[in-house]
C-alpha atoms as a PDB file:
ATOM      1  CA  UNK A   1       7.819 153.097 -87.410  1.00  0.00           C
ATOM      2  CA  UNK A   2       6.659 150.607 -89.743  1.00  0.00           C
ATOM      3  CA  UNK A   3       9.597 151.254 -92.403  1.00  0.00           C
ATOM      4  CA  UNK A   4      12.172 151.944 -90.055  1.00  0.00           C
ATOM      5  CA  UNK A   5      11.282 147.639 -88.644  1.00  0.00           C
ATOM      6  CA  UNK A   6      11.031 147.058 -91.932  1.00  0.00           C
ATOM      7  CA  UNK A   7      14.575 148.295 -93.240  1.00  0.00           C
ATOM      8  CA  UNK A   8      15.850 147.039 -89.838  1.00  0.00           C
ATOM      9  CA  UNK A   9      14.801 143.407 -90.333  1.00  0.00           C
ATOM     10  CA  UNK A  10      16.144 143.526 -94.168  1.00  0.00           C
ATOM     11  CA  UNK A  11      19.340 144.649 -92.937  1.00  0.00           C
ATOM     12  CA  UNK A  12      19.915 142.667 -89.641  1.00  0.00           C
ATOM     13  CA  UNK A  13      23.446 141.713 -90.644  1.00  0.00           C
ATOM     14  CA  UNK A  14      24.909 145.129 -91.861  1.00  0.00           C
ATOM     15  CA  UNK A  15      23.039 146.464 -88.845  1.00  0.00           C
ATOM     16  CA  UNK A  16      24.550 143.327 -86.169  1.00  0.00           C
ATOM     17  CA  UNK A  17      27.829 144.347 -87.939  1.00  0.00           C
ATOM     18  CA  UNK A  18      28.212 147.945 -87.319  1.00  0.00           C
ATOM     19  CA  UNK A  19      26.515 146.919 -83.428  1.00  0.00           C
ATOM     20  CA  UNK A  20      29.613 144.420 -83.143  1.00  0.00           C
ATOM     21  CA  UNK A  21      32.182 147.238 -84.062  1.00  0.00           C
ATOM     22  CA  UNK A  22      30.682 149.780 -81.841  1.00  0.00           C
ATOM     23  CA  UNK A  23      30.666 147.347 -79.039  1.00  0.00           C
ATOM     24  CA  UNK A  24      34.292 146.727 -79.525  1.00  0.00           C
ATOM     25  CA  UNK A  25      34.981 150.249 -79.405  1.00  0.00           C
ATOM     26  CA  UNK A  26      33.290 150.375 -75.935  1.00  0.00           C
ATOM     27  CA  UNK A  27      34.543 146.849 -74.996  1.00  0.00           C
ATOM     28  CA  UNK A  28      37.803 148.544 -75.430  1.00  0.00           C
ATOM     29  CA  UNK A  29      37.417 150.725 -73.599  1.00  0.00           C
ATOM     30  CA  UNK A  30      36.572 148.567 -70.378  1.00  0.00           C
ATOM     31  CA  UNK A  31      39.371 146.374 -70.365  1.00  0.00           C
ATOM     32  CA  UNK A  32      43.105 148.059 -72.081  1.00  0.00           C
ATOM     33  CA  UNK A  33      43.175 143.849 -72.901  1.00  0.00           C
ATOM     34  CA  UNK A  34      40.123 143.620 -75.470  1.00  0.00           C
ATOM     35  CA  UNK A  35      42.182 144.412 -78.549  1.00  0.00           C
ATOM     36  CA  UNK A  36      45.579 142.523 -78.041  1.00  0.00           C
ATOM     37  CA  UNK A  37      46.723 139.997 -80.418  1.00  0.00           C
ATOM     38  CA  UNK A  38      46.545 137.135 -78.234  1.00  0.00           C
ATOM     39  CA  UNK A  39      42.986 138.233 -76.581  1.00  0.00           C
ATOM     40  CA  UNK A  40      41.314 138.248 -79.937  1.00  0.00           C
ATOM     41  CA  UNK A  41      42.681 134.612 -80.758  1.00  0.00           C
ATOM     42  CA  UNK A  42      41.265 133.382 -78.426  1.00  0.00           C
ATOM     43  CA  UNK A  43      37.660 134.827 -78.903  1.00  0.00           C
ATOM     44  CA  UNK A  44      38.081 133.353 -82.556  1.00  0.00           C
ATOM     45  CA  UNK A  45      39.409 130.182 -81.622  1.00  0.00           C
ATOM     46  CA  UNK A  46      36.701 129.787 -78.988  1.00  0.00           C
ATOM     47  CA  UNK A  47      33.595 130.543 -81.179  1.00  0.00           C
ATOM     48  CA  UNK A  48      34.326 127.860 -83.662  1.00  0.00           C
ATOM     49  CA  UNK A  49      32.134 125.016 -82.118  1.00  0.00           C
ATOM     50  CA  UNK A  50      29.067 127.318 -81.711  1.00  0.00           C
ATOM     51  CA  UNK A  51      29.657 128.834 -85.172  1.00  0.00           C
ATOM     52  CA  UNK A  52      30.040 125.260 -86.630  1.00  0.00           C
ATOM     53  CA  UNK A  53      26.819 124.638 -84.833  1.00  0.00           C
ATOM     54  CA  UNK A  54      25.271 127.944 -85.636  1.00  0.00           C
ATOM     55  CA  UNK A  55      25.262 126.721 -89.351  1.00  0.00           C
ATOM     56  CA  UNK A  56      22.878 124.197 -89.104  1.00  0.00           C
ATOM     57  CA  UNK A  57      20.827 125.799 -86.658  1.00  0.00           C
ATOM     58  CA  UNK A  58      20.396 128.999 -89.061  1.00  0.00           C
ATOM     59  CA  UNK A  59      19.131 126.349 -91.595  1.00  0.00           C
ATOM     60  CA  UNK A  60      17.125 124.490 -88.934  1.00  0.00           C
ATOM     61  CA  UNK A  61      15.125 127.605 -88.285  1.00  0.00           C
ATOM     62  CA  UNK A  62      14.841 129.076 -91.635  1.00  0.00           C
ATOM     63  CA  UNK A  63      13.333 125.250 -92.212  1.00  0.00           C
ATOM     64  CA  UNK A  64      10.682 125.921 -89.131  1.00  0.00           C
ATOM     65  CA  UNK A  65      12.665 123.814 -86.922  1.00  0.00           C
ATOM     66  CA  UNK A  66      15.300 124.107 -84.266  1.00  0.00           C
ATOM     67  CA  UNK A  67      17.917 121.546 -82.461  1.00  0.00           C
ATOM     68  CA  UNK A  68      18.122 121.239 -78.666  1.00  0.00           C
ATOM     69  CA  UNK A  69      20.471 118.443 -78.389  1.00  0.00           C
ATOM     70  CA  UNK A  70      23.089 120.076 -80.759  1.00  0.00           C
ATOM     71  CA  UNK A  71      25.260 120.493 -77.230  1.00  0.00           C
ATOM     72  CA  UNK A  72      25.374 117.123 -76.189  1.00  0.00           C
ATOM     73  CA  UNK A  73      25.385 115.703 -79.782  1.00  0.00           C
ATOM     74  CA  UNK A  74      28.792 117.877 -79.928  1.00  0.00           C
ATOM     75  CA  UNK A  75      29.503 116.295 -76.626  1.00  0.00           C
ATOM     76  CA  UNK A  76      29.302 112.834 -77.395  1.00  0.00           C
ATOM     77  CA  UNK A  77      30.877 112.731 -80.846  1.00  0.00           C
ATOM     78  CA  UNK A  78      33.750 114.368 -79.303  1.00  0.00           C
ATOM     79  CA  UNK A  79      33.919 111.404 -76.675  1.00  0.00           C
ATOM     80  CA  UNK A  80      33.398 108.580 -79.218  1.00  0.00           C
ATOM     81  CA  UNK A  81      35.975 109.795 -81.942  1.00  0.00           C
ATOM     82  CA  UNK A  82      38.419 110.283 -78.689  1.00  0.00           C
ATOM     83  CA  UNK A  83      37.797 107.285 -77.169  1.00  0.00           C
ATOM     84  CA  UNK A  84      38.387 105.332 -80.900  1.00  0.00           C
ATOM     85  CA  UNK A  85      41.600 107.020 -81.132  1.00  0.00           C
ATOM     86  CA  UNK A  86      42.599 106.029 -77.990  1.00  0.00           C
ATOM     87  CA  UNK A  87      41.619 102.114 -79.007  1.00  0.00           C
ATOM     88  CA  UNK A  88      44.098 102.434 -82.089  1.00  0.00           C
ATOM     89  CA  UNK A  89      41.943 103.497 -84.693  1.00  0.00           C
ATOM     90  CA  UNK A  90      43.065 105.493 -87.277  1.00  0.00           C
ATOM     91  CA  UNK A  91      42.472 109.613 -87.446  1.00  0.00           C
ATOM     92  CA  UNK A  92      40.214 109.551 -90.452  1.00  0.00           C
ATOM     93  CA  UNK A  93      38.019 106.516 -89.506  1.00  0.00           C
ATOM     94  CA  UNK A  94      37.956 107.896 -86.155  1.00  0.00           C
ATOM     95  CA  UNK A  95      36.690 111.426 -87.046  1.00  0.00           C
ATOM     96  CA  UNK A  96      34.443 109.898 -89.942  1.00  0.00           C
ATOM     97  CA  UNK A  97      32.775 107.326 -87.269  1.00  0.00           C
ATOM     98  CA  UNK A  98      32.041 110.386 -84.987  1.00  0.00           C
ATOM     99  CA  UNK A  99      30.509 112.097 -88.185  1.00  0.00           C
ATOM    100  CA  UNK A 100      28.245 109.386 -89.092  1.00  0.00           C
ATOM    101  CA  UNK A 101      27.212 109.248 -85.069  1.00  0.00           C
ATOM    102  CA  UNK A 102      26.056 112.861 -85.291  1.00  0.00           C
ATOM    103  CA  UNK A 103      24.382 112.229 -88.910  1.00  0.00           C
ATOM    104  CA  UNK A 104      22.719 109.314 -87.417  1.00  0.00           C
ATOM    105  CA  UNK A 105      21.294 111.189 -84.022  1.00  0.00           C
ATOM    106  CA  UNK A 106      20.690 113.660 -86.393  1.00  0.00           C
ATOM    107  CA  UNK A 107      18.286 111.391 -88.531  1.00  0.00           C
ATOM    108  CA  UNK A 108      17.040 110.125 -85.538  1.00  0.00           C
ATOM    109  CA  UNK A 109      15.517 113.487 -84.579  1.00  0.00           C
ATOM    110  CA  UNK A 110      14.275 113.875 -88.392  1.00  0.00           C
ATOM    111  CA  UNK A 111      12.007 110.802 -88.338  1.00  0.00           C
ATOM    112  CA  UNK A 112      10.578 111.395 -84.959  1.00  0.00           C
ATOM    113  CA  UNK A 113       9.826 115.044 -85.795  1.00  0.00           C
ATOM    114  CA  UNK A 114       8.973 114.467 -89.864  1.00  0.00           C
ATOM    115  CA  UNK A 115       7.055 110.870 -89.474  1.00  0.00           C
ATOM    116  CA  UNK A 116       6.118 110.583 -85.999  1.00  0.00           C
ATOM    117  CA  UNK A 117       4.731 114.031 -85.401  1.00  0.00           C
ATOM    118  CA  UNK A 118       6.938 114.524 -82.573  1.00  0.00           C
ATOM    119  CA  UNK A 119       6.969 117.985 -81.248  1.00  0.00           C
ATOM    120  CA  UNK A 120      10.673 119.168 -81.968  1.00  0.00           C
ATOM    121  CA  UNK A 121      10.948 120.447 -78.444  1.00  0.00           C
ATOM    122  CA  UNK A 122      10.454 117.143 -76.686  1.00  0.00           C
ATOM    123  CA  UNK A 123      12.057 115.284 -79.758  1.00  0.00           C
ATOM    124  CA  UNK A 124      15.353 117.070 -79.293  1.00  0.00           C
ATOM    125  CA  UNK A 125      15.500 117.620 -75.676  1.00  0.00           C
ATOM    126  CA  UNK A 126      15.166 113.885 -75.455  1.00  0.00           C
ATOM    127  CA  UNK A 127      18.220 113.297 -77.396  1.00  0.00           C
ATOM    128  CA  UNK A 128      19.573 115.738 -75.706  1.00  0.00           C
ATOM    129  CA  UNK A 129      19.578 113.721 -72.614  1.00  0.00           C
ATOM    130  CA  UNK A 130      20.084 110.376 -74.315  1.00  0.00           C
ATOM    131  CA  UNK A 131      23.074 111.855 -76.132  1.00  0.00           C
ATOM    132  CA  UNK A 132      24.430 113.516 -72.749  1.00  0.00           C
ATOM    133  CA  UNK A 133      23.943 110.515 -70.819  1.00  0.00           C
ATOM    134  CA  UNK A 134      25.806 108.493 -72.723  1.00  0.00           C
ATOM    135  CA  UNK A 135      28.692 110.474 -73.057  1.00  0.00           C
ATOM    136  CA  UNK A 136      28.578 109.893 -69.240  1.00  0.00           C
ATOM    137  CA  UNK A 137      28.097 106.508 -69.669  1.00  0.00           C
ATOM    138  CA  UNK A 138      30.744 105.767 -71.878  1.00  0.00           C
ATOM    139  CA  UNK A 139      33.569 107.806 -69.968  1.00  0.00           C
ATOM    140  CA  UNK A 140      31.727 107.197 -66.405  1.00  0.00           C
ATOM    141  CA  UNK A 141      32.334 110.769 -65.718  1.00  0.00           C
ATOM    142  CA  UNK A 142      35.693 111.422 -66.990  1.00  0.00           C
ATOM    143  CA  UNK A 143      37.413 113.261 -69.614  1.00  0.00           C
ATOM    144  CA  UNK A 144      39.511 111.050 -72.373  1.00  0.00           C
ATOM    145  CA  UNK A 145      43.021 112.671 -72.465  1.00  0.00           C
ATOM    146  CA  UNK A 146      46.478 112.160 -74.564  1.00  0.00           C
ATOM    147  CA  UNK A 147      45.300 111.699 -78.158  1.00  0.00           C
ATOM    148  CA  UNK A 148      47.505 111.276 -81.148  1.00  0.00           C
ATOM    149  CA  UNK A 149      49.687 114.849 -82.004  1.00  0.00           C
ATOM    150  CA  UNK A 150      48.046 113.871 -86.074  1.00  0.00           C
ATOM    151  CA  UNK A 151      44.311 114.998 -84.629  1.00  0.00           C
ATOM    152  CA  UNK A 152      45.550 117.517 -82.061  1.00  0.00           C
ATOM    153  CA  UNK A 153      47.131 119.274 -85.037  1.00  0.00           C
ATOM    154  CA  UNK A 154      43.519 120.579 -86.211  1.00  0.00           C
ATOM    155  CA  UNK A 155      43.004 122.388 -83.043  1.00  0.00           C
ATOM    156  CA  UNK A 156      46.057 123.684 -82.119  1.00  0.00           C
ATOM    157  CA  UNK A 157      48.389 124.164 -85.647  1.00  0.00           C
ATOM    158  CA  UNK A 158      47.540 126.428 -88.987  1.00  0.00           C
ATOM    159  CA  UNK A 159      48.323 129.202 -91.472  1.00  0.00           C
ATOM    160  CA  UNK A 160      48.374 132.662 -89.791  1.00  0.00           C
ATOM    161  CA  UNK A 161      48.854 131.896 -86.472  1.00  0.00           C
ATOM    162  CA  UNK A 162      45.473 130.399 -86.391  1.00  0.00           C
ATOM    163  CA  UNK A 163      44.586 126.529 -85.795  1.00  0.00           C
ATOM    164  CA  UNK A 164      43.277 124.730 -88.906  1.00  0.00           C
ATOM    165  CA  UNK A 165      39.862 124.310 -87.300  1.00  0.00           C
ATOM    166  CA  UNK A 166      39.214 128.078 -88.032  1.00  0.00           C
ATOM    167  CA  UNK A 167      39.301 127.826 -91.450  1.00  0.00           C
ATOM    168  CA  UNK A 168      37.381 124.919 -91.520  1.00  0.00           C
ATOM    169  CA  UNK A 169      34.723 126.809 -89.354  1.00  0.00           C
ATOM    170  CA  UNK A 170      35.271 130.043 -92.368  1.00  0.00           C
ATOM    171  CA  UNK A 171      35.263 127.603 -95.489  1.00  0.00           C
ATOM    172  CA  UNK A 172      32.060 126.560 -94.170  1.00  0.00           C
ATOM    173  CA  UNK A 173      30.537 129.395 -92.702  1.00  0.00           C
ATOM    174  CA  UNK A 174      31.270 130.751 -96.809  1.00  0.00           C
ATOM    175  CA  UNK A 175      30.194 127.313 -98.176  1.00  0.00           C
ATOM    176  CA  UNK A 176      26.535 127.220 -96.577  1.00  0.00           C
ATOM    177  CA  UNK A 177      25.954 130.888 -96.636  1.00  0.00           C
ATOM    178  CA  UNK A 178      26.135 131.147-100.325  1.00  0.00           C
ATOM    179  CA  UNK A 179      24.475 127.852-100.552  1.00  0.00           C
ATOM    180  CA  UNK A 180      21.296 129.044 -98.749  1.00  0.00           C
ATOM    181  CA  UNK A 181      21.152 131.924-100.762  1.00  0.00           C
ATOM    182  CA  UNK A 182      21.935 130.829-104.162  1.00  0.00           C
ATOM    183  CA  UNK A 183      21.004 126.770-104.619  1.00  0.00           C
ATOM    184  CA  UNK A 184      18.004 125.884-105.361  1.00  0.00           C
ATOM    185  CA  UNK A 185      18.003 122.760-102.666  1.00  0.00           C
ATOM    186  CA  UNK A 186      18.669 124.564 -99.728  1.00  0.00           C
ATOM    187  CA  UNK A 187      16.491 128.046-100.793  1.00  0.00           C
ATOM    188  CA  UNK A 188      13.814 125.252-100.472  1.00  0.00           C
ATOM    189  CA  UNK A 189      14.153 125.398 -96.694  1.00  0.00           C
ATOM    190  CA  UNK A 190      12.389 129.222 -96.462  1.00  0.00           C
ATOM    191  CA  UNK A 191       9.080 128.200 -98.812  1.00  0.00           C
ATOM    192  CA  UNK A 192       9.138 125.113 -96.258  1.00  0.00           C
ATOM    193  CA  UNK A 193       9.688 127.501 -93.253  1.00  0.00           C
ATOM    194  CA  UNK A 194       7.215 130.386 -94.092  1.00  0.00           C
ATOM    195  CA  UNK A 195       3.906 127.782 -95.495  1.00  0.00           C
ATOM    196  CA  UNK A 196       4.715 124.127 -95.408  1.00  0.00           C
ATOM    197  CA  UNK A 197       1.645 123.398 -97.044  1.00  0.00           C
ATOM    198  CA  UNK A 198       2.239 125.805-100.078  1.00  0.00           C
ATOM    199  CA  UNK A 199       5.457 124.600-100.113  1.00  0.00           C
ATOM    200  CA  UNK A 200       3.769 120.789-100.513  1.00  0.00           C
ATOM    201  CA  UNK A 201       1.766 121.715-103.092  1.00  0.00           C
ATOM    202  CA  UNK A 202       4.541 123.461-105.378  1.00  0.00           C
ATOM    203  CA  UNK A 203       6.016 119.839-105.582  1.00  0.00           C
ATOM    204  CA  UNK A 204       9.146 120.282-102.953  1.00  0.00           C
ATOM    205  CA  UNK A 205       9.638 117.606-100.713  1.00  0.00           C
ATOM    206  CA  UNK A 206       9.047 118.839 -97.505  1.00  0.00           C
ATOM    207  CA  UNK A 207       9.657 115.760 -95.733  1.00  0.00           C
ATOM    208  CA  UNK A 208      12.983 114.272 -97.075  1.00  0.00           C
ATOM    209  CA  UNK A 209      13.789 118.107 -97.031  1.00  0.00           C
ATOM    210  CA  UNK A 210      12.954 118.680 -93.459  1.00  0.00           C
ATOM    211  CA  UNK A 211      14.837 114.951 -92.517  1.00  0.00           C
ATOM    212  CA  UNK A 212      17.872 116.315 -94.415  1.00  0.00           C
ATOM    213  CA  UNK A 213      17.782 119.697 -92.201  1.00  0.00           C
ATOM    214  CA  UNK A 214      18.663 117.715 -89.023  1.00  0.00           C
ATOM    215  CA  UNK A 215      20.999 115.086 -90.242  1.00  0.00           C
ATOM    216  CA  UNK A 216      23.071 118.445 -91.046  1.00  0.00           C
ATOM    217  CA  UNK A 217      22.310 120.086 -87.729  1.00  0.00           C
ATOM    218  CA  UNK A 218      23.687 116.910 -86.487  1.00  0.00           C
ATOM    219  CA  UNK A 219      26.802 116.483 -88.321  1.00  0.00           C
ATOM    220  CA  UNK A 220      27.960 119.558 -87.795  1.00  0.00           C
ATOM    221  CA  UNK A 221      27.112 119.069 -84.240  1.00  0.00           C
ATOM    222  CA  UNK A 222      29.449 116.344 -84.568  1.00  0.00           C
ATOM    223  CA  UNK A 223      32.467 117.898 -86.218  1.00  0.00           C
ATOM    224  CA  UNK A 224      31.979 121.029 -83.321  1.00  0.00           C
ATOM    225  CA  UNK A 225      33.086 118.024 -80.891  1.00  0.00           C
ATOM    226  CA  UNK A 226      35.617 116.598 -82.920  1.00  0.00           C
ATOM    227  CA  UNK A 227      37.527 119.735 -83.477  1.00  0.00           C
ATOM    228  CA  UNK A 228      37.042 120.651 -79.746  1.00  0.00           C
ATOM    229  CA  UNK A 229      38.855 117.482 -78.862  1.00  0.00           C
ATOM    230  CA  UNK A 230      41.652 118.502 -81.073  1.00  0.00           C
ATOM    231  CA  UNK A 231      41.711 122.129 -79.258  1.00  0.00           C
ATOM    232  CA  UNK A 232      41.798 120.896 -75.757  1.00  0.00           C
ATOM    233  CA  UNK A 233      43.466 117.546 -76.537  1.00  0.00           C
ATOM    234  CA  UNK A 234      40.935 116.235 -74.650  1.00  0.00           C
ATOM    235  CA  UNK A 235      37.357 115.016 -75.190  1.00  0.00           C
ATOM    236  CA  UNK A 236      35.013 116.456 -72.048  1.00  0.00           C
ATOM    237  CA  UNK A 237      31.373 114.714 -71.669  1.00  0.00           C
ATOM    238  CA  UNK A 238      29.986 117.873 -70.432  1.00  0.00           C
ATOM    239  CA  UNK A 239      31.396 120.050 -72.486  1.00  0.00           C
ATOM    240  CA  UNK A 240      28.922 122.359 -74.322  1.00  0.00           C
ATOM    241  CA  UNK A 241      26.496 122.868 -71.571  1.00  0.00           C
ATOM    242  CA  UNK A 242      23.828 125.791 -72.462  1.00  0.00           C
ATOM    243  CA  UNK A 243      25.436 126.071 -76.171  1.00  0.00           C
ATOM    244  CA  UNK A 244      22.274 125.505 -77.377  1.00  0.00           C
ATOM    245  CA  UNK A 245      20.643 128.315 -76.525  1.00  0.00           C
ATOM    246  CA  UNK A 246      23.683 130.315 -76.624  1.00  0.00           C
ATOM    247  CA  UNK A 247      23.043 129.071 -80.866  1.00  0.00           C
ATOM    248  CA  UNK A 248      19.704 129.899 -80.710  1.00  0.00           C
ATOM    249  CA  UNK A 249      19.938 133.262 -79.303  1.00  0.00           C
ATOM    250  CA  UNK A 250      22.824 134.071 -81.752  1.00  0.00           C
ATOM    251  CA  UNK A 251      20.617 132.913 -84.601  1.00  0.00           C
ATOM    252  CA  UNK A 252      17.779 134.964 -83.960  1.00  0.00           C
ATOM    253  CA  UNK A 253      19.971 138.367 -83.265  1.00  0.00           C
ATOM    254  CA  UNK A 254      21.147 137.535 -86.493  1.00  0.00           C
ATOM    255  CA  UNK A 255      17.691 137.908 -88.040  1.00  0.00           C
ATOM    256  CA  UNK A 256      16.527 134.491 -87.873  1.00  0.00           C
ATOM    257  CA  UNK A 257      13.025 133.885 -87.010  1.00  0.00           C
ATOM    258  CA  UNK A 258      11.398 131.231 -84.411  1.00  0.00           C
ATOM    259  CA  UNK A 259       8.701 130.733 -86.263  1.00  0.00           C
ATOM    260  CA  UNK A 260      10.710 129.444 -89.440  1.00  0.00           C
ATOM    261  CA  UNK A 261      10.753 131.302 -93.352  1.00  0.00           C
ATOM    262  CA  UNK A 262      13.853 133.584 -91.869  1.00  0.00           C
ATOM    263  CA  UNK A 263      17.503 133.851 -91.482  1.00  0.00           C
ATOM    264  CA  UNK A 264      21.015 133.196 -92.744  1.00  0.00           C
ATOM    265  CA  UNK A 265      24.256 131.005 -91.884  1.00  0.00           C
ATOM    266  CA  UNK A 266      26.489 134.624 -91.621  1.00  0.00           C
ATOM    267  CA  UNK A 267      23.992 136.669 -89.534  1.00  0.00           C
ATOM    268  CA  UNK A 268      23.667 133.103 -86.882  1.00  0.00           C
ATOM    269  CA  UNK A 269      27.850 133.729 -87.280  1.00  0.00           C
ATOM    270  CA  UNK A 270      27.827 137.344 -86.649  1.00  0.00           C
ATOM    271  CA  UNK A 271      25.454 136.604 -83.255  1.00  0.00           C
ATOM    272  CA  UNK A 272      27.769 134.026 -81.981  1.00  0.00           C
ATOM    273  CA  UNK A 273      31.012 136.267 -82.575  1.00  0.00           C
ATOM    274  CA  UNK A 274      28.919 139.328 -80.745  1.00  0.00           C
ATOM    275  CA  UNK A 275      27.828 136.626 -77.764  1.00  0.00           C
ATOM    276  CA  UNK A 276      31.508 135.493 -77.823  1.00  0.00           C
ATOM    277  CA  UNK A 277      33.209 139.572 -77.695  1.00  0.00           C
ATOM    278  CA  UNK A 278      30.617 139.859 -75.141  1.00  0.00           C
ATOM    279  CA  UNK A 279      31.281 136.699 -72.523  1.00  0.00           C
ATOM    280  CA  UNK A 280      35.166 137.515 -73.097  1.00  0.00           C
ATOM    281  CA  UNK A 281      34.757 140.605 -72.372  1.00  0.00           C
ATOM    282  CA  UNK A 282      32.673 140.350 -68.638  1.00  0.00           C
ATOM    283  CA  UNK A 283      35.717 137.525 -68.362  1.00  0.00           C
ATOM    284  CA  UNK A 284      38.118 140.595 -68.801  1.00  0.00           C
ATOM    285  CA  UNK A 285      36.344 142.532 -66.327  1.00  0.00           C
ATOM    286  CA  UNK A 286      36.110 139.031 -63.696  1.00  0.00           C
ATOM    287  CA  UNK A 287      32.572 139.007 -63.818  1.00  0.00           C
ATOM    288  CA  UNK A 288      31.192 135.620 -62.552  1.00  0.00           C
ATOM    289  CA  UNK A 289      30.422 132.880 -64.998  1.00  0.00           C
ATOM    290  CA  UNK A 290      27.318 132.514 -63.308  1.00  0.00           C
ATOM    291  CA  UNK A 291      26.271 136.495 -64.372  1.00  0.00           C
ATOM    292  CA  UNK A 292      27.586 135.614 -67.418  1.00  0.00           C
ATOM    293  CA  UNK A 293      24.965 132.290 -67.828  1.00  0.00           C
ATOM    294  CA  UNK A 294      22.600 135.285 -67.061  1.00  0.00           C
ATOM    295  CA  UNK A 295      23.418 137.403 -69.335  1.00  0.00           C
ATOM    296  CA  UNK A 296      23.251 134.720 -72.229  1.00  0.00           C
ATOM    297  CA  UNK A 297      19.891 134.444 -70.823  1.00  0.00           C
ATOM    298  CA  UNK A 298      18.884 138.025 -71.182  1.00  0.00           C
ATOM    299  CA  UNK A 299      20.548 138.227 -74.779  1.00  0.00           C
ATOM    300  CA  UNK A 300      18.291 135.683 -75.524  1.00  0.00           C
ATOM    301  CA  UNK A 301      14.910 136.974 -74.473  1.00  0.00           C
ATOM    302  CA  UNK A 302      15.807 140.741 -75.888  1.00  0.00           C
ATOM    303  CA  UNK A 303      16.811 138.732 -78.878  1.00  0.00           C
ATOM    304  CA  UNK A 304      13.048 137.173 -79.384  1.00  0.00           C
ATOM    305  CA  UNK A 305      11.281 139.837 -78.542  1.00  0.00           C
ATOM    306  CA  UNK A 306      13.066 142.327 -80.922  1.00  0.00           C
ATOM    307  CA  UNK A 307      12.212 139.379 -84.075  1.00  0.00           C
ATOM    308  CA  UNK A 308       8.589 139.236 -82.586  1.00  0.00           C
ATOM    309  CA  UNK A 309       8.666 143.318 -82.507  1.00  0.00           C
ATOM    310  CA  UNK A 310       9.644 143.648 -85.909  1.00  0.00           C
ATOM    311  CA  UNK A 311       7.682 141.038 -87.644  1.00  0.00           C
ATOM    312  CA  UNK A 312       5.016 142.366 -86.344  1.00  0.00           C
ATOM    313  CA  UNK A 313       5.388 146.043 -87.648  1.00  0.00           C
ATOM    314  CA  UNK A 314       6.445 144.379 -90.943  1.00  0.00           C
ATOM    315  CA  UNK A 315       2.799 143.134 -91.144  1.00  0.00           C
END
């Protein structure tokens, strides 16, 4: 039992990618609408934002971290660069002030975790509501509509048949997978995940590191809301709600682990396309969205337990 965990847990992605084929086979199966053209667009189109996301939180957790407000940080970048556009600003210093928004919020949540001691549970989930509630604040409620065809372009216009924020989402999926793998910067994160002290006393440094780990989480936060904008041509203060642990839960089926030293950007990737063929599929078969929330929910607990399980019999 104890090799079969541990060739399990050192092929998590190979093993979440023949899981994701199967399940399309049976997926398939249940609706005759699974494997059309225009059905698997759409699941592509509509994992970008939590695969943008899903980035930073694989890097988050490999660090010993995670993000809560990564939702409403995607939420209220999206407002700001939509409401900026709307005032006349330009596309690029729009996008780039919604950027440096998420970077900022982002930083914020370093310091109070790296400096302060804050737990990051209560750090994030209290930018989380700051960031949420002032999305509200700024739109009082309601969505910003009718921005410039230039921006819109990135959501709804590409090569293939596929909007250009795809392959932004795949250049950078690429980009920061082979980064954490191969650079010696971001390889850093796992010695600082698995024992920050050791890590400390080999001469990294953990704190700038760890500081640097959620300015990304939150710039990539950011551009999730500006290219969702773009898709729906509209910027929606709630939008996002639960994505967070939707990211989380895809991170850790793709053999990231809670308690830090694990994971990569492709296997978060590969759980958020599986959580994505899943939710379109119950949508196929009209299953409620509120079964659906519950299902996230259960994906998420199996998902835990199964890392906990295994690193365990890998002792």
């Amino acid at each position: 039992m104890t090799e079969v965990a541990r060739r399990l847990a050192g092929f998590r992605e190979l093993a979440l990618i023949l899981f994701i084929v199967v399940s399309g086979i049976v997926m398939s199966q249940l609706s005759a609408f699974f494997f059309t053209e225009g059905n698997l667009r759409s699941v592509v189109i509509g994992m970008v934002p939590g695969a943008i996301i899903a980035i930073g939180m694989a890097v988050l957790l490999a660090s010993g971290g995670f993000d809560l407000s990564v939702a409403a940080v995607m939420a209220l970048c999206g407002t700001i660069c939509a409401y900026l556009l709307n005032e006349g600003l330009v596309i690029p210093l729009a996008v780039g002030a919604a950027l440096l928004l998420g970077a900022l919020i982002g930083s914020g949540n370093g310091i109070l975790v790296t400096f302060l001691g804050v737990n990051p549970l209560i750090a994030t989930l209290g930018t989380l509501l700051v960031a949420r509630g002032l999305a509200l604040v700024i739109t009082e409620g309601y969505n910003i509509s009718n921005l410039p065809p230039g921006f819109v372009r990135l959501g709804q216009e590409g090569p293939l048949d596929l909007p250009w924020m795809v392959w932004i989402m795949l250049g950078l999926v690429i980009l920061f997978d082979l980064a954490l793998r191969h650079t010696r910067f971001l390889r850093q994160v796992y010695y600082m995940g698995a024992n920050e002290r050791a890590a400390r006393l080999s001469g990294i440094r953990v704190d700038a590191l760890r500081v640097f780990t959620y300015v990304l989480s939150g710039t990539l936060a950011a551009l999730a809301g500006v290219l969702l904008a773009a898709r729906l041509n509209t910027a929606v203060p709630t939008a996002g709600q639960n994505l967070e642990l939707t990211v989380i839960a895809a991170a850790v089926l793709g053999g990231a682990s809670l308690t830090g030293g694990e994971g990569t950007v492709l296997g978060a990737v590969l759980g958020i396309a599986f959580l994505a063929l899943l939710s379109n599929t119950l949508t196929l078969l009209h299953v409620s969205i509120f079964w659906q929330i519950v299902t996230t929910g259960i994906v998420l607990i199996a998902a835990v337990s199964l890392d906990m399980l295994l690193r365990r019999h890998q002792v």
